[in-house]
Protein backbone atom coordinates (compact mmCIF):
# COMPACT_ATOMS: atom_id res chain seq x y z
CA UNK A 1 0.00 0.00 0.00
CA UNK A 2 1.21 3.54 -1.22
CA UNK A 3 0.72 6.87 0.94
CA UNK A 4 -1.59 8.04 -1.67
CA UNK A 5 -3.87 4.36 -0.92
CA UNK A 6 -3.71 5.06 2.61
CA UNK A 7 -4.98 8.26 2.59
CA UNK A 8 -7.95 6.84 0.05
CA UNK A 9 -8.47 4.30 2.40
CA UNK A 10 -8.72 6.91 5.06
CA UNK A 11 -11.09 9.13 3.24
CA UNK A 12 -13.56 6.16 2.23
CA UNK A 13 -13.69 5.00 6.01
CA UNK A 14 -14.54 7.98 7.33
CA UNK A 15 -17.03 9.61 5.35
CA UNK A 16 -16.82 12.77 7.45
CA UNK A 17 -13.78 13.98 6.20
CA UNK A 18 -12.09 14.71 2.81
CA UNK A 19 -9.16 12.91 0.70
CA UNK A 20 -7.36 16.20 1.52
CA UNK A 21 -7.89 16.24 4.74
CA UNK A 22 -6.87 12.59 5.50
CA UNK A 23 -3.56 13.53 3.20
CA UNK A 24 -3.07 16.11 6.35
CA UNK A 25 -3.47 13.91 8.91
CA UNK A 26 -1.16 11.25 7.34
CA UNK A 27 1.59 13.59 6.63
CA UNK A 28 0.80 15.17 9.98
CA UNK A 29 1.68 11.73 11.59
CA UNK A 30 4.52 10.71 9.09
CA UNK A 31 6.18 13.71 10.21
CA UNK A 32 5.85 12.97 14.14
CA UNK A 33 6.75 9.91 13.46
CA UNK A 34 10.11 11.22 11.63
CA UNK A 35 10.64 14.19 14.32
CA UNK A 36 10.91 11.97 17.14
CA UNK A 37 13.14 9.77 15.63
CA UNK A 38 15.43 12.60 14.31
CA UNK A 39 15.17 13.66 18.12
CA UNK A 40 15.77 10.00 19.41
CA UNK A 41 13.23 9.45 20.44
CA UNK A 42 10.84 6.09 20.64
CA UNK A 43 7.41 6.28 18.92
CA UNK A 44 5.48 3.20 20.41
CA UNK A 45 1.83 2.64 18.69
CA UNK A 46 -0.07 0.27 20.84
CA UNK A 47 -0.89 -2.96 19.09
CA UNK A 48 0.69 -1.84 16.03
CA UNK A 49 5.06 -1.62 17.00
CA UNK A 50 7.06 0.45 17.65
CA UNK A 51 9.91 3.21 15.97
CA UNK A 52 13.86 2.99 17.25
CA UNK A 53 16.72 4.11 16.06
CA UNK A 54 19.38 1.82 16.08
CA UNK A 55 23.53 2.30 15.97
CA UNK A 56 25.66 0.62 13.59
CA UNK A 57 29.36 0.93 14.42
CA UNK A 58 31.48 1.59 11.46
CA UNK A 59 32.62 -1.29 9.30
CA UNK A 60 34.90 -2.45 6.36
CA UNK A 61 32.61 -3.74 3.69
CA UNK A 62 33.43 -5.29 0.45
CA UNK A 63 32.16 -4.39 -3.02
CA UNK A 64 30.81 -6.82 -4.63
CA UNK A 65 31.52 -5.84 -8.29
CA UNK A 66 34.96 -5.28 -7.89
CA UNK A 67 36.03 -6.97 -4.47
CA UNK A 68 37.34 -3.68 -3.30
CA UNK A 69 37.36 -3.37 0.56
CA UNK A 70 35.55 0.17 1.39
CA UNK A 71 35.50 1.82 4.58
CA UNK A 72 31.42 2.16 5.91
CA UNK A 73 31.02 4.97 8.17
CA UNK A 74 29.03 4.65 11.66
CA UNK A 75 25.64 5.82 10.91
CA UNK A 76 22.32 5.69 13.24
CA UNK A 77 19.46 3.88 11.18
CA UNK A 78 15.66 3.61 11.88
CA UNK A 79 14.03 0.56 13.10
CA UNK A 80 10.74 -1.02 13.38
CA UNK A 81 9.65 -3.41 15.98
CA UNK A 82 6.26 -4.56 15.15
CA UNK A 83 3.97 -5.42 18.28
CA UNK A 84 2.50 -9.09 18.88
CA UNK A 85 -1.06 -8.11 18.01
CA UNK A 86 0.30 -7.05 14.18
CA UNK A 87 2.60 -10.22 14.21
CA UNK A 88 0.13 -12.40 15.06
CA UNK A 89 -2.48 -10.48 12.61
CA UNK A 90 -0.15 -10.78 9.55
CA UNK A 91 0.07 -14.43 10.23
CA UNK A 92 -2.81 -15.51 10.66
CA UNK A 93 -3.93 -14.22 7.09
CA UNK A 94 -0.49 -14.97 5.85
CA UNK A 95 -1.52 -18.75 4.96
């Protein structure tokens, strides 16, 4: 699913609002979402997971065309965690 389904999805549920509206509130929370990580933060959604940020140390990786060793810098990535009510969601339809 695309940003642009979600926020159709959004705007067919709720009746109330418009597809502009629900393109607000999505990029409203995409950009909470993104804030508090940027901060460091941890964005925990009940039932759905949760944001981290995660360190990776800085590395000597290999590239693959050319075998060249090349130097990876240390870089903080984000990470998602999803919760047990999601995990056991998506597998349960999985099958």
């Amino acid at each position: 699913m695309t940003k642009s389904e979600l926020v159709e999805v959004i705007a067919e549920r709720q009746g109330s609002i418009t597809r502009r509206e629900a393109e607000v509130v999505v990029n409203t929370i995409f950009s909470a979402i993104g804030d508090a990580l940027a901060d460091g933060d941890r964005v925990e959604l009940r039932g759905f997971g949760s944001f981290t940020v995660k360190h990776r140390n800085a590395r000597i990786g290999r590239n693959p065309k050319t075998g060249e060793s090349v130097h990876v810098p240390a870089k903080i990535v984000p990470h998602f965690k999803p919760g047990k009510e999601l995990r056991e969601r998506v597998d349960r339809n999985a099958g």
